[in-house]
Protein backbone atom coordinates (compact mmCIF):
# COMPACT_ATOMS: atom_id res chain seq x y z
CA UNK A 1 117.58 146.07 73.03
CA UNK A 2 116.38 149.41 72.78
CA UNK A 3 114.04 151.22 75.16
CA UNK A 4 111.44 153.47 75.00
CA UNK A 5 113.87 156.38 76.62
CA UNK A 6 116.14 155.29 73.47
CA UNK A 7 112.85 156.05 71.34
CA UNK A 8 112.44 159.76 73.11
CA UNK A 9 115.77 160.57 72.88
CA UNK A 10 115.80 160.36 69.20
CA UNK A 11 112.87 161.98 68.66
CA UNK A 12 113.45 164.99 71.04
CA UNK A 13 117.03 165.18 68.73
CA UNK A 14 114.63 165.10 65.49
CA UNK A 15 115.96 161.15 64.58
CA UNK A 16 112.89 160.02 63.45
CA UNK A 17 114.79 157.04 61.54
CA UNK A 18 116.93 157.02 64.64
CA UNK A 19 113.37 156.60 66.85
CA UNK A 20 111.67 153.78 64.30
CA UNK A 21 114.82 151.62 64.78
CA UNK A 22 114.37 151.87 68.29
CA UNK A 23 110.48 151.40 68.35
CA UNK A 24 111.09 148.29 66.04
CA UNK A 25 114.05 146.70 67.87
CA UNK A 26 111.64 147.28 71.35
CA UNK A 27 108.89 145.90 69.90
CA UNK A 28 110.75 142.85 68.14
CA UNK A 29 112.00 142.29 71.71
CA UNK A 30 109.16 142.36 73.54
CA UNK A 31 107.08 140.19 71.25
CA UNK A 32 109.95 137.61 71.20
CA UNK A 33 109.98 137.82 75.01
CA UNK A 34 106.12 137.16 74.70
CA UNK A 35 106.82 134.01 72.66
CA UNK A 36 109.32 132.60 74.26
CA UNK A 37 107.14 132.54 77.63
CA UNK A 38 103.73 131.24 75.49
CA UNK A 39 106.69 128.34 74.40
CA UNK A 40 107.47 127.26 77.36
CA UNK A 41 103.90 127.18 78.57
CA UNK A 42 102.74 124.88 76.03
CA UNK A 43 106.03 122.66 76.27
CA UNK A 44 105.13 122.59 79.75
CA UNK A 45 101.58 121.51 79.19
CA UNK A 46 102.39 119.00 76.50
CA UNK A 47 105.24 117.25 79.55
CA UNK A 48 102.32 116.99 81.40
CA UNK A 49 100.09 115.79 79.19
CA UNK A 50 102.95 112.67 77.77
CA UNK A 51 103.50 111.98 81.59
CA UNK A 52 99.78 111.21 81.98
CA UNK A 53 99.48 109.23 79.08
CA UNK A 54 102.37 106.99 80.24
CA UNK A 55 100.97 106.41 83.32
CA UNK A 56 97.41 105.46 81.98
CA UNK A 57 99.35 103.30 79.80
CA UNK A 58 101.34 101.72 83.06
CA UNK A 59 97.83 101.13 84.62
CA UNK A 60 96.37 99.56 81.52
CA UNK A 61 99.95 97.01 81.67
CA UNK A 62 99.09 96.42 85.48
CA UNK A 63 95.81 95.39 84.90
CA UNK A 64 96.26 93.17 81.98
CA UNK A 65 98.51 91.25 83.96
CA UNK A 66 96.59 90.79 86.43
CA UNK A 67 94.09 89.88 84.71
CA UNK A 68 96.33 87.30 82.61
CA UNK A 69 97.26 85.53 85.78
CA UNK A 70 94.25 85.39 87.06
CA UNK A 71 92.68 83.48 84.05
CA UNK A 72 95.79 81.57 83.49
C-alpha cells in the first residue's frame, strides 16, 4: 500500500504518473479498509438480529406447549 509520503516523494521528483499510482493505490486501500469495517458491522448486526428471532421463536414453542398441556 502506498502512502501519502510515497505520493510526495514522486511529486517532489516530478513523477506525476509515479504520484497518481500512489494516490490511487492509497485511496483504493483506504476505501477497502472502510468497507471491510461497514461489513463486519452489518454482519454483526444481522447475528444479532437471527439470534433474537430464534429466541422469540423458542418462546413462542414454550408457550404453545404449555398451552397444549394445559388444554389437553
Amino acid at each position: 500500500m502506498a502512502e501519502t509520503k510515497d505520493i510526495i516523494d514522486a511529486l517532489s521528483n516530478g513523477d506525476n504518473l509515479g504520484a497518481e499510482q500512489a494516490f490511487k493505490d492509497t485511496i483504493q486501500a483506504k476505501v477497502g479498509d472502510a468497507l471491510e469495517v461497514k461489513r463486519k458491522e452489518v454482519a454483526n448486526t444481522f447475528v444479532q438480529s437471527n439470534k433474537v428471532e430464534d429466541d422469540g421463536e423458542e418462546v413462542w414453542r414454550i408457550l404453545y406447549s404449555i398451552l397444549w398441556k394445559g388444554w389437553a
